[in-house]
Protein backbone atom coordinates (compact mmCIF):
# COMPACT_ATOMS: atom_id res chain seq x y z
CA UNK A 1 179.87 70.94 57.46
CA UNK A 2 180.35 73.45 54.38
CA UNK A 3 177.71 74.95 53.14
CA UNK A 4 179.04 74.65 49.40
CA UNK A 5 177.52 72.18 47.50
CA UNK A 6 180.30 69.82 46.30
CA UNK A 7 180.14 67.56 42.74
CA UNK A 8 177.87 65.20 43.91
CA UNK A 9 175.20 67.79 44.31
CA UNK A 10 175.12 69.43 41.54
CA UNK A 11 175.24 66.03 39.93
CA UNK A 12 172.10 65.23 41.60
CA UNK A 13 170.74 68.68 40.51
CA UNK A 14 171.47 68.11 36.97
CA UNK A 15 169.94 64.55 36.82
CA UNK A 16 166.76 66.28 38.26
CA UNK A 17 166.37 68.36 35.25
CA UNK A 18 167.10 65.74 32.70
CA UNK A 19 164.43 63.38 34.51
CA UNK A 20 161.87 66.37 34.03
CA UNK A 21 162.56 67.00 30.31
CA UNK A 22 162.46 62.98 30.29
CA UNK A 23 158.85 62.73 31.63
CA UNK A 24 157.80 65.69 29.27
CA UNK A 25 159.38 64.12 25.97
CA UNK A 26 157.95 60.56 27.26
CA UNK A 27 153.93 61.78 27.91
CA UNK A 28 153.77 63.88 24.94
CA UNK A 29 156.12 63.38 21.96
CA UNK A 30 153.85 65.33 19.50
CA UNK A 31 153.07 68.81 19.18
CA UNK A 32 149.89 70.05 20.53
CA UNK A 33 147.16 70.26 18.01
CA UNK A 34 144.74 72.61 19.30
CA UNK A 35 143.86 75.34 22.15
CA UNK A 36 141.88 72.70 24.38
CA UNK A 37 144.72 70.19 24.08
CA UNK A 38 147.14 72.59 24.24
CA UNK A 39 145.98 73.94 27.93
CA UNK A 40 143.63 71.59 29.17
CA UNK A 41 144.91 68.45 27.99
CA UNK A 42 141.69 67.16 25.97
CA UNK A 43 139.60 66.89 29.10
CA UNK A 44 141.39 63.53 30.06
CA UNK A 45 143.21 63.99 33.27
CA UNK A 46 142.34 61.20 35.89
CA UNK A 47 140.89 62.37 39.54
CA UNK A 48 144.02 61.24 40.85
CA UNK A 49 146.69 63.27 38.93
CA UNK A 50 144.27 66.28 38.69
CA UNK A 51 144.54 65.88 42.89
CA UNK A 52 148.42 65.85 42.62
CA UNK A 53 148.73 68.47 40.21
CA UNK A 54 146.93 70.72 42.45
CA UNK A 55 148.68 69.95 45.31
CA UNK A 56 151.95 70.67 43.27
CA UNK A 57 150.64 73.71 41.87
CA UNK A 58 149.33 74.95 45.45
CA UNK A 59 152.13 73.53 47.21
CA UNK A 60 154.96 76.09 46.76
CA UNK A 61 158.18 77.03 47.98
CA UNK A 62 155.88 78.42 50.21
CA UNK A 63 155.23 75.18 51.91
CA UNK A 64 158.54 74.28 51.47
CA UNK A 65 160.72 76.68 53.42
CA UNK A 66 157.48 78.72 55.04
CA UNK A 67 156.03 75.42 56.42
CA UNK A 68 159.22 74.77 58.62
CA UNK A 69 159.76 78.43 58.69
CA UNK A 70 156.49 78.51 60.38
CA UNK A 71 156.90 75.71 62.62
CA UNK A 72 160.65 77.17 64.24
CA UNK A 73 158.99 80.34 65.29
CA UNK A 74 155.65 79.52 65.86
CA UNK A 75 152.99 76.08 66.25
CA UNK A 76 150.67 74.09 64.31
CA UNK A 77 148.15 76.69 64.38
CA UNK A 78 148.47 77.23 60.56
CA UNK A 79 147.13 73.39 60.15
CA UNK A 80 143.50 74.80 61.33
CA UNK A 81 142.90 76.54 57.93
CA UNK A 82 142.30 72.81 56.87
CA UNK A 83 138.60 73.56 58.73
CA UNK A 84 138.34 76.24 56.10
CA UNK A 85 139.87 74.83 53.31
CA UNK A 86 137.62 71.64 53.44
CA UNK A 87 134.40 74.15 53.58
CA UNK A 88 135.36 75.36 50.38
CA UNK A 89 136.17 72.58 48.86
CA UNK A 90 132.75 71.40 49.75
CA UNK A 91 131.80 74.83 47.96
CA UNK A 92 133.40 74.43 45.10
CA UNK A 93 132.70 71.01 43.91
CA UNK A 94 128.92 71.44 44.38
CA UNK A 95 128.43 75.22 43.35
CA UNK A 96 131.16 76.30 40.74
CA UNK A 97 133.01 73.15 38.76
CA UNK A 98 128.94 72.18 37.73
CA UNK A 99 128.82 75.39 36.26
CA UNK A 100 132.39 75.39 34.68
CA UNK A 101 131.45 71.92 32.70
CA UNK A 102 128.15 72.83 31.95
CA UNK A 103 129.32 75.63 29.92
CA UNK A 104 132.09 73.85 28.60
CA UNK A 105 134.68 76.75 29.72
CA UNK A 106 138.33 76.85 28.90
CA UNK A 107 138.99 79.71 31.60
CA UNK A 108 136.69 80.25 34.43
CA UNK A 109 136.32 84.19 33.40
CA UNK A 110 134.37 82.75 30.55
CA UNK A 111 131.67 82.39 32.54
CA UNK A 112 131.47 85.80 33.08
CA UNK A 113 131.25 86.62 29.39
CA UNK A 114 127.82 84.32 29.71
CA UNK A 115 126.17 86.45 32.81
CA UNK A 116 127.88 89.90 32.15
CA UNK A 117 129.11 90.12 28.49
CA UNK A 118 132.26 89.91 27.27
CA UNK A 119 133.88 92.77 28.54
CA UNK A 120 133.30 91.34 32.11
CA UNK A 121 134.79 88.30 31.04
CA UNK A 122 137.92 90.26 29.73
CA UNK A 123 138.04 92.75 33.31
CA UNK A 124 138.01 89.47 35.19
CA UNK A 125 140.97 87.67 33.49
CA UNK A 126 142.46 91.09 33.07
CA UNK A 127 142.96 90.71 37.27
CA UNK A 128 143.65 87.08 37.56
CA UNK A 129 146.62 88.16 35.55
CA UNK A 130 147.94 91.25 37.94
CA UNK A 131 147.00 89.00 41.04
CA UNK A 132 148.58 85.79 39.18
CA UNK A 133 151.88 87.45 38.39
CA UNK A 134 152.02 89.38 42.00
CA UNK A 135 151.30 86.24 43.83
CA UNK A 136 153.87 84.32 41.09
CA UNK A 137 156.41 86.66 41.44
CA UNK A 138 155.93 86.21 44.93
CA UNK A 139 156.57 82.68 45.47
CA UNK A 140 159.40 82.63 42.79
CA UNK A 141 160.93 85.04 44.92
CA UNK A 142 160.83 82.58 48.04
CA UNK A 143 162.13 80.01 45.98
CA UNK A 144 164.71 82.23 44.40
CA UNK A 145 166.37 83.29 47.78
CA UNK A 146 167.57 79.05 47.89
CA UNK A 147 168.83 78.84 44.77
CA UNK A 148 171.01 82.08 45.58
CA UNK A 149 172.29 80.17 48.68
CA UNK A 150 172.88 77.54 47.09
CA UNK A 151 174.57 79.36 43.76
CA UNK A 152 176.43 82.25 45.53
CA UNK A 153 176.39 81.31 49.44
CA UNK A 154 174.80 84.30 50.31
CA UNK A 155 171.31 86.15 49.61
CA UNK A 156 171.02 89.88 48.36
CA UNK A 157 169.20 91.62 45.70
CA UNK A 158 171.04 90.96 42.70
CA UNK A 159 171.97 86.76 43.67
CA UNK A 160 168.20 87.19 43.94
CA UNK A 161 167.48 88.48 40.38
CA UNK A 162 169.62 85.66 39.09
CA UNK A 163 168.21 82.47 40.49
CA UNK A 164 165.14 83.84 39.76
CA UNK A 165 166.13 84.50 36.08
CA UNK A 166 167.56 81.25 36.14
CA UNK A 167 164.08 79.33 37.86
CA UNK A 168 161.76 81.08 35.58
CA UNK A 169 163.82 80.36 32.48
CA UNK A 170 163.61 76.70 33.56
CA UNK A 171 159.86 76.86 34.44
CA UNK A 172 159.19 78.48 30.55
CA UNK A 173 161.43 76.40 28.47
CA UNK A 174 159.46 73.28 30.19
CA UNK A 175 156.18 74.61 29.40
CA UNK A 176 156.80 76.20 26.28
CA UNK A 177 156.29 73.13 24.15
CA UNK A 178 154.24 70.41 25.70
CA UNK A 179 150.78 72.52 27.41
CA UNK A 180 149.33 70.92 30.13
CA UNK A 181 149.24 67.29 29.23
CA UNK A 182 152.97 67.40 30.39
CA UNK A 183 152.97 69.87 32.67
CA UNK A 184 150.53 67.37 35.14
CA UNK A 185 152.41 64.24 34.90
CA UNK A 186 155.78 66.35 35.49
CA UNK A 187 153.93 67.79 38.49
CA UNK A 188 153.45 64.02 39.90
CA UNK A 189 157.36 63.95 39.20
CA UNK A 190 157.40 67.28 40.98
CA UNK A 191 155.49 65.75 43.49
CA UNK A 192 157.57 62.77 44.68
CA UNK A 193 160.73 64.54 44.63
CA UNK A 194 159.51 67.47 47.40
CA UNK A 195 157.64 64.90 49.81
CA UNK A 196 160.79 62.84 49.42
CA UNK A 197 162.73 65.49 50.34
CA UNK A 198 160.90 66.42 53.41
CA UNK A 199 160.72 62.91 54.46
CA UNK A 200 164.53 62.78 54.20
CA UNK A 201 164.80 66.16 56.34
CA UNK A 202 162.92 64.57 58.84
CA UNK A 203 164.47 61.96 59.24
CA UNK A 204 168.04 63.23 59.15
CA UNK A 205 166.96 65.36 61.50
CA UNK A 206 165.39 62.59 63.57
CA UNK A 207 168.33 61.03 63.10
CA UNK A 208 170.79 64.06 64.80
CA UNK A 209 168.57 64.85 67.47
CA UNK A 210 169.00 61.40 69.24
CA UNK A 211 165.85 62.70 71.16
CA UNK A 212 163.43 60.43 72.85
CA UNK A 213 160.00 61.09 71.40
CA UNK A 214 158.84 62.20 75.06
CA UNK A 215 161.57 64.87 75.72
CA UNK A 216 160.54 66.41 72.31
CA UNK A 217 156.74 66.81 73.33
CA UNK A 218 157.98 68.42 76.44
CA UNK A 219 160.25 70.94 75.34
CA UNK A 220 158.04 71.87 72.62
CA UNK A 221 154.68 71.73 75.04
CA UNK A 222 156.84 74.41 77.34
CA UNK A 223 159.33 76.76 75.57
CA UNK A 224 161.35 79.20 77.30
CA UNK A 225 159.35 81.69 76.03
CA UNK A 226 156.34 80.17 77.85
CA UNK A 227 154.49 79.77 74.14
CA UNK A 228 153.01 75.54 73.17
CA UNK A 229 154.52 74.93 70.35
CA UNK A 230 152.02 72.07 69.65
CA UNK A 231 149.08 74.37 69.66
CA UNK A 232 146.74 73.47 67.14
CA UNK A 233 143.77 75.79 67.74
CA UNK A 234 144.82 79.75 67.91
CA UNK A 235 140.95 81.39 70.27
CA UNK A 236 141.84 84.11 70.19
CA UNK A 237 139.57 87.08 68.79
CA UNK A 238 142.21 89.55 67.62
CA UNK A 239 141.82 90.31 64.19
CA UNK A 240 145.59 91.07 63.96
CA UNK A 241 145.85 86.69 64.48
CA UNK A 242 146.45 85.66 60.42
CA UNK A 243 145.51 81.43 61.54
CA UNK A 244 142.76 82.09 64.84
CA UNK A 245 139.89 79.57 64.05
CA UNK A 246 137.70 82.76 63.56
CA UNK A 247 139.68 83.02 60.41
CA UNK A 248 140.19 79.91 59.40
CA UNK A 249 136.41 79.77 59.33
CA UNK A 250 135.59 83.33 57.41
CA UNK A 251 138.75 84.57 55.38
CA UNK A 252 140.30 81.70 54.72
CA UNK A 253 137.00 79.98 53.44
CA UNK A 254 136.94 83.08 50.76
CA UNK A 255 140.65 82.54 50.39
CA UNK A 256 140.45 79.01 49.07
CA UNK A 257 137.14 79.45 47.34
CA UNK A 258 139.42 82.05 45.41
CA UNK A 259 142.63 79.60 44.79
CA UNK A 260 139.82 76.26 43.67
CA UNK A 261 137.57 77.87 41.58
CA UNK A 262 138.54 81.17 40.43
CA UNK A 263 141.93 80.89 40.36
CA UNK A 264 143.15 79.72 36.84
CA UNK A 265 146.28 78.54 38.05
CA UNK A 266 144.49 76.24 39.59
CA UNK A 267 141.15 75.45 38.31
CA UNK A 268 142.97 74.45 34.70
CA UNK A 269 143.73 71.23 36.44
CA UNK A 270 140.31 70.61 37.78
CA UNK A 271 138.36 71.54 34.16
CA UNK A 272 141.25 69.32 32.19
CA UNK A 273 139.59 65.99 33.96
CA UNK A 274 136.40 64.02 32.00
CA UNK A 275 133.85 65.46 34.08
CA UNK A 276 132.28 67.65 36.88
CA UNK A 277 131.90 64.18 39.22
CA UNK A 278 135.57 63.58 37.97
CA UNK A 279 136.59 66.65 38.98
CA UNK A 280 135.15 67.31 41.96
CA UNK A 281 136.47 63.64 43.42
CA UNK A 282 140.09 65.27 42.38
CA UNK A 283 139.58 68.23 44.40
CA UNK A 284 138.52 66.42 47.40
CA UNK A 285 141.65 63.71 47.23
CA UNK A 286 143.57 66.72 46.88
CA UNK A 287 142.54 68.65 50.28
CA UNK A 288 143.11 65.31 52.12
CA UNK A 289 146.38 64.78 50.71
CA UNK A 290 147.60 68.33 51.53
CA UNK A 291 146.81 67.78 55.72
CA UNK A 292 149.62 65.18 55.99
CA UNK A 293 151.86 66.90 53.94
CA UNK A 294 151.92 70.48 55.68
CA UNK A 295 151.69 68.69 58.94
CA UNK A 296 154.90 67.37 57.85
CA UNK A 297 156.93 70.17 56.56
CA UNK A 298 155.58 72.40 60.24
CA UNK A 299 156.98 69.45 61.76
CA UNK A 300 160.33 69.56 60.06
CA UNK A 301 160.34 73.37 61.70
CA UNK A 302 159.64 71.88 65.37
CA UNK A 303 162.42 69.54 64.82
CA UNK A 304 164.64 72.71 63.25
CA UNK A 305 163.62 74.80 66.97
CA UNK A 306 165.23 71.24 69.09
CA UNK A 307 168.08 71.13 66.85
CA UNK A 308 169.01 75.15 66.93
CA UNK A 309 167.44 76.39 70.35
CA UNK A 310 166.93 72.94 72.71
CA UNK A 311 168.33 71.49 75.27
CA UNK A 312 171.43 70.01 73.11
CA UNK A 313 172.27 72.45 71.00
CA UNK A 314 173.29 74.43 74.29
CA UNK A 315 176.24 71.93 74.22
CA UNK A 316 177.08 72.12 70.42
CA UNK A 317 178.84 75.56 70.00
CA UNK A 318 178.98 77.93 67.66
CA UNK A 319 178.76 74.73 64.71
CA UNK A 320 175.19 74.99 65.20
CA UNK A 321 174.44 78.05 65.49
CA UNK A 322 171.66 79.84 63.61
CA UNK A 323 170.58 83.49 63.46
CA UNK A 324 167.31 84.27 62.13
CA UNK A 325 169.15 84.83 58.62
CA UNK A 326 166.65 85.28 55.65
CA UNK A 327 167.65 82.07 53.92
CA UNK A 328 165.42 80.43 56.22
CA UNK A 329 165.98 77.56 58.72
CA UNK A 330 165.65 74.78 56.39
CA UNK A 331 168.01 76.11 53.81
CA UNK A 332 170.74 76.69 56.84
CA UNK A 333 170.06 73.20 57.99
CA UNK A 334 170.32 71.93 54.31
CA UNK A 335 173.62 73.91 53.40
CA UNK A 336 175.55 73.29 56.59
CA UNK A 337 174.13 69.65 57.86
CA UNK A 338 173.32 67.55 55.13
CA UNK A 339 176.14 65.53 53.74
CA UNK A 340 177.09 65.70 50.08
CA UNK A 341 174.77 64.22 47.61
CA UNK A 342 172.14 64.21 50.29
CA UNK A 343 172.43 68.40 50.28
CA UNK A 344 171.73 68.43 46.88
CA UNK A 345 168.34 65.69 47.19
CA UNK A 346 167.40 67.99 49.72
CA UNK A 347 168.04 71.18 47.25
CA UNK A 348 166.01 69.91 44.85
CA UNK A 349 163.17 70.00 46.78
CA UNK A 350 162.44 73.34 46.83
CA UNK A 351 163.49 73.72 43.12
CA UNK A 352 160.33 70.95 42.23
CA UNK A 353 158.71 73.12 43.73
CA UNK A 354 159.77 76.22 42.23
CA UNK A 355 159.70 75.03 38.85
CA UNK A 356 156.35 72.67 39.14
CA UNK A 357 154.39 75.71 40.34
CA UNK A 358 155.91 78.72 38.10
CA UNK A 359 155.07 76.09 35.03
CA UNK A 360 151.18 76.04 36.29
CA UNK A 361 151.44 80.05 36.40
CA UNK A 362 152.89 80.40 33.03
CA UNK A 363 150.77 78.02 31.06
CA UNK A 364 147.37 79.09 33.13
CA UNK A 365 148.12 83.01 32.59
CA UNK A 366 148.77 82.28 28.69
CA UNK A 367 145.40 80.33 28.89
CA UNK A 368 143.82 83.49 29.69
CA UNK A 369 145.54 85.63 27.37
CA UNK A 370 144.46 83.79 24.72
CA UNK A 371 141.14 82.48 25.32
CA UNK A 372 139.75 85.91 26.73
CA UNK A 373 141.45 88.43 25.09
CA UNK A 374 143.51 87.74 21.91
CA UNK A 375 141.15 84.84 20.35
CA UNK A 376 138.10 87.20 20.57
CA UNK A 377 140.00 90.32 19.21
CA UNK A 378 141.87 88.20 16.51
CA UNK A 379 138.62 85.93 15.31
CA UNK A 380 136.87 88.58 14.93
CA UNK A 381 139.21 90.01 12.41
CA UNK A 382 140.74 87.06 10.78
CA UNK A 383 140.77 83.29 10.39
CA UNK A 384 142.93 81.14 12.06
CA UNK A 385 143.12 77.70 12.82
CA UNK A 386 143.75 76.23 15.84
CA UNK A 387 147.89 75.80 15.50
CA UNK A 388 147.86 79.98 15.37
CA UNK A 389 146.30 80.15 18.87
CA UNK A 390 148.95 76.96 20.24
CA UNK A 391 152.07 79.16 18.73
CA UNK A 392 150.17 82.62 20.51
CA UNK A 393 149.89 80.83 23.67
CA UNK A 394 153.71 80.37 23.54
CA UNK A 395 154.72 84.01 23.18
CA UNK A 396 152.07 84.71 25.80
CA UNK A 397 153.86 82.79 28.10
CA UNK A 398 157.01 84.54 26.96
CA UNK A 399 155.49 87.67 28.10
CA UNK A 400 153.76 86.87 31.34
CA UNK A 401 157.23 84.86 32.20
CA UNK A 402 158.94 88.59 31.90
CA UNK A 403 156.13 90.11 34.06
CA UNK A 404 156.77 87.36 36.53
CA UNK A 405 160.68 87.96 37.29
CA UNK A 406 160.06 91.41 37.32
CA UNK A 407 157.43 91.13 40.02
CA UNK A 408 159.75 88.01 41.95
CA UNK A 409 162.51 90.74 42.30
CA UNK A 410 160.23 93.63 43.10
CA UNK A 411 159.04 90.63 45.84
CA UNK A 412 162.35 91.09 47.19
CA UNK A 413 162.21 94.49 48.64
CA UNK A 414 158.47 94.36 49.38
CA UNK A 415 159.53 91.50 52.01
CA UNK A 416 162.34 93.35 53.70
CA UNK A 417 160.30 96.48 53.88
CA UNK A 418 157.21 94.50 55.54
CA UNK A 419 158.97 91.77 57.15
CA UNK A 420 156.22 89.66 57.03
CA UNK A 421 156.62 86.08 57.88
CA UNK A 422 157.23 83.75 54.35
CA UNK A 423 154.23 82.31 54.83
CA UNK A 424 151.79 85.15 55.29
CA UNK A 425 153.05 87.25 52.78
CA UNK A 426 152.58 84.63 50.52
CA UNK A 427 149.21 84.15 51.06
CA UNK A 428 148.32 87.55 51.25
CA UNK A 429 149.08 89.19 48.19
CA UNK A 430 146.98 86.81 46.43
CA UNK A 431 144.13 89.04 48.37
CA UNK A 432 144.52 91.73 45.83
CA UNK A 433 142.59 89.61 42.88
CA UNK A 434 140.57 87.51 44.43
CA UNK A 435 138.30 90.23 46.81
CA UNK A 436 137.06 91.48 43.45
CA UNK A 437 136.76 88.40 42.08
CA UNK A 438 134.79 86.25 44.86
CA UNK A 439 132.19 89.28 44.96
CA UNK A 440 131.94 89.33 41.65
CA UNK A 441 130.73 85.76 41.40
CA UNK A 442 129.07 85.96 44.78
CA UNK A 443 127.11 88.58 42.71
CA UNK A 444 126.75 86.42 39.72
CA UNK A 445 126.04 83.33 41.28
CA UNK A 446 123.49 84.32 44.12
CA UNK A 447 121.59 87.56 42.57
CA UNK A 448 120.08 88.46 39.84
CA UNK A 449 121.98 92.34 39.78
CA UNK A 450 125.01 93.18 38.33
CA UNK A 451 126.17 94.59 34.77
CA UNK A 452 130.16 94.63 32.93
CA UNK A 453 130.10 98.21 34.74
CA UNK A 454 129.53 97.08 38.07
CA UNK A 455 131.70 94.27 37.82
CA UNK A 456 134.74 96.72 36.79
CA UNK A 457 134.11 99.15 39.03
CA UNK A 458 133.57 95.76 42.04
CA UNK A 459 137.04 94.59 40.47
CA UNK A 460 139.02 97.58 40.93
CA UNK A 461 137.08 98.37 44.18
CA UNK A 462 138.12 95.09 45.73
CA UNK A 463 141.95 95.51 44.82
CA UNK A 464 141.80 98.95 46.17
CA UNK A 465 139.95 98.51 49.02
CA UNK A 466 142.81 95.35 49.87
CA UNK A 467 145.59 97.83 48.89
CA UNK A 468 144.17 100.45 51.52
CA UNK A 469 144.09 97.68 54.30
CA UNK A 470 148.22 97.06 53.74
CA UNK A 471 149.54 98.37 57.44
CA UNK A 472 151.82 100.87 55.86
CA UNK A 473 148.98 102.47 53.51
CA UNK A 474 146.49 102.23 56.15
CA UNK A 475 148.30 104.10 59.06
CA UNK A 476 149.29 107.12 55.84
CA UNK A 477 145.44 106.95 54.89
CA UNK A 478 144.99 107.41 59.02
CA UNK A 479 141.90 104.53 59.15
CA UNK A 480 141.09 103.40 62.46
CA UNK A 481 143.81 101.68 64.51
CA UNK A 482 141.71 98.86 64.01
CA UNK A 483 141.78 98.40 60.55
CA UNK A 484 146.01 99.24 60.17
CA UNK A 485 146.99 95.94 61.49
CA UNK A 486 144.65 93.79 60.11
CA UNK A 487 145.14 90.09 59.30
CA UNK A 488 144.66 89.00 55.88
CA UNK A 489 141.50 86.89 56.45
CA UNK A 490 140.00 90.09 57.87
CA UNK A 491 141.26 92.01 54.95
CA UNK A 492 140.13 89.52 52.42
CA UNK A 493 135.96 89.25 54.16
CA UNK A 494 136.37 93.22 54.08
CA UNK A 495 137.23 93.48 50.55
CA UNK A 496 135.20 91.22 49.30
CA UNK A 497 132.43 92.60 51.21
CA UNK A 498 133.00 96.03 49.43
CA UNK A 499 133.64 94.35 45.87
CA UNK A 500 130.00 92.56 46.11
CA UNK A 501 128.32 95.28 47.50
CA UNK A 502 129.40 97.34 44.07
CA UNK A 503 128.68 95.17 41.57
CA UNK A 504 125.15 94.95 43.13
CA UNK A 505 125.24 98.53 42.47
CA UNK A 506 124.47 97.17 38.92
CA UNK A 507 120.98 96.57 37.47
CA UNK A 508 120.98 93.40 35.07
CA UNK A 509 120.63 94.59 31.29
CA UNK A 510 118.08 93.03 29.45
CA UNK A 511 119.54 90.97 26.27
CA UNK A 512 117.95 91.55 22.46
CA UNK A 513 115.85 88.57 22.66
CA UNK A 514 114.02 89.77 26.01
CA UNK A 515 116.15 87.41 28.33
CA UNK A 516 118.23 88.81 31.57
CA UNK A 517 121.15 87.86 31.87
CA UNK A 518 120.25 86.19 34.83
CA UNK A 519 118.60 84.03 33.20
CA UNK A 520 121.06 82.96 30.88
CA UNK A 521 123.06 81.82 34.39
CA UNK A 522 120.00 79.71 35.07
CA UNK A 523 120.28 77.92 32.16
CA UNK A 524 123.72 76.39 33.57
């Protein structure tokens, strides 16, 4: 089959969009009032759609096209992290959201401002925001090398810079108006479209293969590179293995800690519900929700590795032929097998995802721009009411939407030069925020040390100290082999090791009416 997309497609495409503005117009037909309602909906987002709207936002195009991606060249090994991901949850919902309602936050960094002062508070959103728009960037970038398929047949750096002009203008223009309130129920929209989509891959696929269930197991069980495809569990104790259960159970607990409860991208959803019981019930439907689904899109890359490299595609020629190319397997499959109208279902799939998480991004990074930095500079000089800080929001999102492309088509080379799997490099660049962060709250949460020095210094420490553990920096910085091809886990329980170690460096300053500031945490 062609890999153009014929009428039909882009028909399909086009309805998409319109059903997105649709749902927006529908849920909120009236301006947003105020800052609160404006990004965290008025507090009234139901455990169930705060669940889906963190599995959208969470959910990328990195689980879209690394998931299979994942599954072609490797196993199931990544579905293991679910051991760590369900510790943290556990962590989160008990330890942090409490905290977060009890103080009645807007942005978790706010928190901060209660313990450390205000300047912390301002240091901490100041890196969400370079981790939020390198890990952004990132994952438009993934989602920008489809669209360039699917726009120009063919992916280098400049198709790149235009589908990912073209994905972020679409993410901003969809978030601009409405805030949160619409940006969760289009995320259930979101949602529905990308499961649907993989469920439709799989079968199609299922439905090409003509392979008994039994002949599957086996030629996945023993591939002729001697490797289980079905492995589930990686034992190994090489620190250069990204998804061994030793990491699932160490850096990838820190890793989702960071993403649930520091993260603003996605903690907005989980502070926008009634309550901390509300909330935490939203997290934990969420984490169940998300086994299933990966499970399915690593599947969907099995299924890819029978159809490309089994026993009948020996028979099928050069019509099924794939190379490795960097569009990924499942956008090959898409392009060339799907027929018309069912290619451009399957399309949109990846741009739900696209779009649903780069909206989360946007309106989450112009949540902190405005509640930690420009409302405290501005009220202190002037007064506003709550519409100014609704139309600032918007031209914050204008500006961390710029920030974002930039970094999606700097994302582009970065890639090549590493060649690092979609999926891990994904994941890891969120490392670079969230060592400093997790020791700074470590610090905040289980000492009573710490000052808005230390937690500067621990902030910029743990970026650093992530930033010297990158392969390429660490073999010019000569460390010890062992430390130049570390996984990200490892690099993550390192650097935040070294961030909480300096902000402890920091004695707790005593407040004008004779209380530490540890004590003010107390109080929450």
């Amino acid at each position: 089959m062609s890999g153009a997309f014929s009428g039909w497609d882009w028909a399909v495409v086009g309805l998409y969009f319109l059903a997105v503005a649709g749902v927006g117009y529908a849920v909120n037909r009236q301006d947003s009032g105020d800052a609160r309602d404006y990004f965290l909906a008025s507090g009234q987002v139901p455990a169930w759609l705060a669940a889906i709207s963190v599995l959208a936002t969470t959910q990328s195009a990195a689980t879209f096209l690394g998931g299979p991606d994942f599954g072609y060249r490797g196993d199931f090994t990544y579905l293991s992290t679910f051991l760590g991901a369900f510790l943290a949850v556990v962590i989160v919902a008990h330890v942090f959201i409490p905290r977060f309602y009890a103080n009645n936050v807007t942005t978790v960094y706010e928190l901060l401002g209660r313990r450390f002062g205000p300047s912390a508070m301002k240091a901490a959103g100041g890196m969400f925001l370079v981790g939020r728009i390198i890990a952004g960037g990132a994952r438009l970038y993934l989602a920008a090398i489809a669209v360039a398929m699917i726009i120009f047949g063919t992916v280098t750096a400049a198709n790149v810079s235009v589908a990912s002009a073209f994905l972020i203008l679409a993410s901003f223009l969809f978030a601009f108006h409405k805030g949160l309130k619409a940006i969760v129920w289009i995320d259930l929209l979101q949602f529905i479209v990308y499961v649907g989509a993989a469920i439709g891959i799989a079968l199609l696929l299922l439905h090409r293969l003509d392979m008994p269930l039994g002949d599957m197991i086996q030629t996945l069980s023993a591939a002729p590179d001697g490797h289980d495809k079905l492995r589930l569990f990686d034992l190994t104790a090489s620190l250069s293995a990204p998804f061994s259960l030793w990491a699932s159970l160490t850096g990838i607990v820190l890793l989702f800690i960071g993403n649930y409860a520091l993260d603003q991208d996605t903690t907005q959803r989980l502070l926008a519900c009634r309550d901390a019981r509300t909330s935490a019930k939203g997290l934990y439907l969420s984490i169940g929700a998300a086994i299933p689904i990966v499970w399915l899109f690593i599947a969907i890359g099995s299924l890819l590795y029978l159809f490309y490299r089994g026993p009948a595609a020996a028979g099928a020629g050069p019509a099924r032929a794939f190379q490795g190319e960097d569009i990924t397997v499942l956008m090959h499959f898409i392009l060339t097998e799907a027929p018309a109208g069912i290619r451009g279902m399957m399309a949109i799939g990846v741009i739900a995802t696209a779009v649903g998480t780069t909206m989360s991004a946007l309106n989450a990074m112009s949540s902190v721009l405005i509640q930690d930095f420009y409302r405290p500079w501005h009220a202190a000089r002037h007064q506003a009411g709550e519409h100014h800080y609704v139309m600032a929001g918007r031209f914050g999102m204008a500006a961390v939407s710029a920030a974002t492309l930039v970094m999606a088509i700097g994302s582009y080379y970065w890639q090549h030069y590493t060649r690092a799997p979609l999926l891990d490099f994904v994941l890891s660049v969120m490392n670079f925020a969230y060592a400093g962060l997790l020791g700074v709250y470590f610090t905040a949460l289980f000492t009573s040390r710490g000052s808005s020095v230390s937690v500067m210094v621990a902030l910029a420490g743990g970026f650093l100290v992530v930033l010297a553990l990158q392969p390429a920096v660490a073999r010019a910085l000569f460390l010890p082999a062992g430390l130049q091809n570390l996984a990200f886990p490892w690099q993550l329980c390192v650097g935040t090791l070294a961030a909480f170690a300096l902000c402890a460096c920091g004695r707790a300053v005593r407040q004008t009416d004779g209380a530490t500031q540890r004590a003010r945490l107390q109080e929450i």
